[in-house]
C-alpha atoms as a PDB file:
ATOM      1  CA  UNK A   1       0.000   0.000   0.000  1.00  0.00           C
ATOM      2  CA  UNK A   2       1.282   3.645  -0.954  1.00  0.00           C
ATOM      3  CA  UNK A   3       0.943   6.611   0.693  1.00  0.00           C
ATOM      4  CA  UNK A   4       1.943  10.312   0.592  1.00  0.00           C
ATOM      5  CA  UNK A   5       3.753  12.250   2.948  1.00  0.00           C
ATOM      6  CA  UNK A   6       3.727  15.953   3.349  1.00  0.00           C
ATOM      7  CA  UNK A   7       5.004  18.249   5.886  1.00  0.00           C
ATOM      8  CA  UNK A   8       4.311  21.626   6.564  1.00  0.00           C
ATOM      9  CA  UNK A   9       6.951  24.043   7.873  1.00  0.00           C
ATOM     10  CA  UNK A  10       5.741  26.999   9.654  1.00  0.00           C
ATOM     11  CA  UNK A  11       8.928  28.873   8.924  1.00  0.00           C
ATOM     12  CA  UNK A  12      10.696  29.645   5.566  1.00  0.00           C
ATOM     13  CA  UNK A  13      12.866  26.824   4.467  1.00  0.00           C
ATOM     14  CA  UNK A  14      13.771  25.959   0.491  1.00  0.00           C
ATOM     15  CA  UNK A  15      11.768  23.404  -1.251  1.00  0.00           C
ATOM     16  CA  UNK A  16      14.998  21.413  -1.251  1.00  0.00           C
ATOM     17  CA  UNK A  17      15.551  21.653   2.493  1.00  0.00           C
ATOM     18  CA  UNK A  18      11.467  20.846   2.862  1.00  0.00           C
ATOM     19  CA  UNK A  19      11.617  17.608   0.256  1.00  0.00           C
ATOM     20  CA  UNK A  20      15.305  16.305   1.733  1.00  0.00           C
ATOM     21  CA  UNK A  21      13.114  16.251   5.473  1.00  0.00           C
ATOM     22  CA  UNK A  22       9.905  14.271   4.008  1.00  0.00           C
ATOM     23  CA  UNK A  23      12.559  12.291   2.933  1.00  0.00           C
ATOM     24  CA  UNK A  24      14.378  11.386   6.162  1.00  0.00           C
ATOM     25  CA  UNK A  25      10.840  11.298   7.767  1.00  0.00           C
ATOM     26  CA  UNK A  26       9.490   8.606   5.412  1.00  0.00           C
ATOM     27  CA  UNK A  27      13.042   6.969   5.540  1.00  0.00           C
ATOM     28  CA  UNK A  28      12.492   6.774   9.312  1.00  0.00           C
ATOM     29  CA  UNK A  29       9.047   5.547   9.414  1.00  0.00           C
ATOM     30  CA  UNK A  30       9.671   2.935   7.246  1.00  0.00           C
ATOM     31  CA  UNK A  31      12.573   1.699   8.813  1.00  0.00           C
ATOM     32  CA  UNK A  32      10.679   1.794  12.334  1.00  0.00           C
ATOM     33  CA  UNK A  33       7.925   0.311  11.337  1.00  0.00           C
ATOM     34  CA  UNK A  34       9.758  -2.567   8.830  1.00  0.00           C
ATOM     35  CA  UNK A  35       8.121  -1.530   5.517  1.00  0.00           C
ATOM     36  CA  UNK A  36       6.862   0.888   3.704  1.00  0.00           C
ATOM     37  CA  UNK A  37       3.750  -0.403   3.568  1.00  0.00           C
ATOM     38  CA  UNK A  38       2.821  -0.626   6.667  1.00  0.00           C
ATOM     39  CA  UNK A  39       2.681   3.120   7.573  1.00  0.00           C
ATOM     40  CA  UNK A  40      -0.945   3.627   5.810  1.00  0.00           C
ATOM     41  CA  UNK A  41      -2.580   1.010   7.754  1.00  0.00           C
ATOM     42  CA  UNK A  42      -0.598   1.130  10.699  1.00  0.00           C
ATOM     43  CA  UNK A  43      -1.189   5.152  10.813  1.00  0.00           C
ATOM     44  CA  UNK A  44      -4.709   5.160  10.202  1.00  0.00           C
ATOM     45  CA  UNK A  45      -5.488   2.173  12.985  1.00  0.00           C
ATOM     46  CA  UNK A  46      -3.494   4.328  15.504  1.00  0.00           C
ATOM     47  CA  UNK A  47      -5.656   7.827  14.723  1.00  0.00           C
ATOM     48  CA  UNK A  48      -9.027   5.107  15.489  1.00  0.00           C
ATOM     49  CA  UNK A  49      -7.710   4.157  18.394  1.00  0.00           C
ATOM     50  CA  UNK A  50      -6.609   7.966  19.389  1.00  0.00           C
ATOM     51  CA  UNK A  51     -10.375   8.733  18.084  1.00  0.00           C
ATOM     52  CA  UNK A  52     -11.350   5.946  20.749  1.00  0.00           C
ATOM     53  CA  UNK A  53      -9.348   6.345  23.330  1.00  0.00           C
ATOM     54  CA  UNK A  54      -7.698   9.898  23.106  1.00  0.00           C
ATOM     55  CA  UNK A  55      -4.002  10.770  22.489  1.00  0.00           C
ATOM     56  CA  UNK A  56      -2.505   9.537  25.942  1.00  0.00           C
ATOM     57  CA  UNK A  57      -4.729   6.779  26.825  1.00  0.00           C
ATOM     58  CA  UNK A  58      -3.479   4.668  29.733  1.00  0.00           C
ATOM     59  CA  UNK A  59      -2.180   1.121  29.024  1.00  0.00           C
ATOM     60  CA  UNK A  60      -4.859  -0.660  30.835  1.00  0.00           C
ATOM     61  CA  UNK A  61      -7.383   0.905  28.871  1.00  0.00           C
ATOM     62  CA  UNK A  62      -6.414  -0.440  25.362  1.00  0.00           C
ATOM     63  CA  UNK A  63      -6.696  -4.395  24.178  1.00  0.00           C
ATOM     64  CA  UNK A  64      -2.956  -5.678  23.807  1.00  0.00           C
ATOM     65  CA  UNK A  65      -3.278  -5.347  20.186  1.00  0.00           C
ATOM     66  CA  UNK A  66      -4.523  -1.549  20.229  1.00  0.00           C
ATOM     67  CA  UNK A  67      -1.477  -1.595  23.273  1.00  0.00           C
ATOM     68  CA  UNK A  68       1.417  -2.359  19.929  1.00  0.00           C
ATOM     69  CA  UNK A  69      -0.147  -0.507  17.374  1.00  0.00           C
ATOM     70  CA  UNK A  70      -0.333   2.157  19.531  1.00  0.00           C
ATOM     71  CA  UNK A  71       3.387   1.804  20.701  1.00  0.00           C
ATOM     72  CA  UNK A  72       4.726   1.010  17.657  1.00  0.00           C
ATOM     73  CA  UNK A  73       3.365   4.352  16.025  1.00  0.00           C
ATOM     74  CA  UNK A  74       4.768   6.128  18.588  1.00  0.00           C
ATOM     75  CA  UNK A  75       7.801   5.111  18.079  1.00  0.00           C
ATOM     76  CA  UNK A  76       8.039   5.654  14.216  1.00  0.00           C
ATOM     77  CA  UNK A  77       6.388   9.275  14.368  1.00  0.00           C
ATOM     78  CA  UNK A  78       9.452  10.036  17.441  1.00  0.00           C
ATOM     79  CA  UNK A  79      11.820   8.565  14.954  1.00  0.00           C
ATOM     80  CA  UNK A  80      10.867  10.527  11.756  1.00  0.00           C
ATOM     81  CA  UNK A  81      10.704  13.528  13.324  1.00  0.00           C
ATOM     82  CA  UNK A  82      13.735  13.319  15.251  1.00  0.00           C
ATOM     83  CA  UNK A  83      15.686  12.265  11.602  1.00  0.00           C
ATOM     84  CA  UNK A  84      13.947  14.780   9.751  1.00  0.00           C
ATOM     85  CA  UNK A  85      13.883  18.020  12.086  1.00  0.00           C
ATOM     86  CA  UNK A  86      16.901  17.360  14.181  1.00  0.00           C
ATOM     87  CA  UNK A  87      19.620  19.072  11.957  1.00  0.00           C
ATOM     88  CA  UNK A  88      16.914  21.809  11.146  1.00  0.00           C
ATOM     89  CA  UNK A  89      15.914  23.143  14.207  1.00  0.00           C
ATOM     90  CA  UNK A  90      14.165  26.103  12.002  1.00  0.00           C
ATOM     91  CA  UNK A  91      12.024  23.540  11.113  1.00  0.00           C
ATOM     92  CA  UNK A  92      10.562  22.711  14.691  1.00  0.00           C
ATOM     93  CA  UNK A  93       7.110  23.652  14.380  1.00  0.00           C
ATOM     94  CA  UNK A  94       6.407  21.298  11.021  1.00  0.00           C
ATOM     95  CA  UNK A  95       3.452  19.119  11.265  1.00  0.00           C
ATOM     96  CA  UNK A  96       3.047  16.158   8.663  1.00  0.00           C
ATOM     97  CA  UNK A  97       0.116  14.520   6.533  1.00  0.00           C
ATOM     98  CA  UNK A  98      -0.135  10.837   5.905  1.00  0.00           C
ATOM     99  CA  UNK A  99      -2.870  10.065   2.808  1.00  0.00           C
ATOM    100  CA  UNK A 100      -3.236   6.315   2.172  1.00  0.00           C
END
């Protein structure tokens, strides 16, 4: 499954600087989560259990199986971000757009 990623700088930084950080953010996700296609389905089961739940739901509260996706998102979002805004701290206030 394919997706598209976009992110949204709320400072001025080149279309270079803004395609080389989608980049490194997909790069990341991917590699967190073991495939590329995985971050559609994985991203859109973690917003329904956000929807469900909330944003910082406590463990107890979520089946084991909402428990990893949940986790497992977490992890890949902390990851992209970190490779794709960490050298471009201009950059900090960027949000990003999955479409699956």
């Amino acid at each position: 499954m394919s997706y598209t990623l976009r992110l949204y700088a709320f400072e001025d930084v080149s279309p270079q600087e803004l395609q080389a950080a989608e980049r490194r953010f997909k790069d990341a996700l991917e590699a967190t989560l073991g495939d590329a296609s995985l971050v559609a389905p994985v991203y859109a089961a973690y917003l329904k259990i956000v929807a469900n739940h909330g944003e910082t739901p406590a463990d107890e509260t979520l089946s084991p199986s909402e428990l990893e996706i949940f986790s497992q998102w977490q992890a890949a979002e902390l990851a992209a971000t970190a490779a794709a805004l960490g050298p471009n701290r201009y950059m900090g206030e960027a949000q990003f757009v999955i479409d699956g």
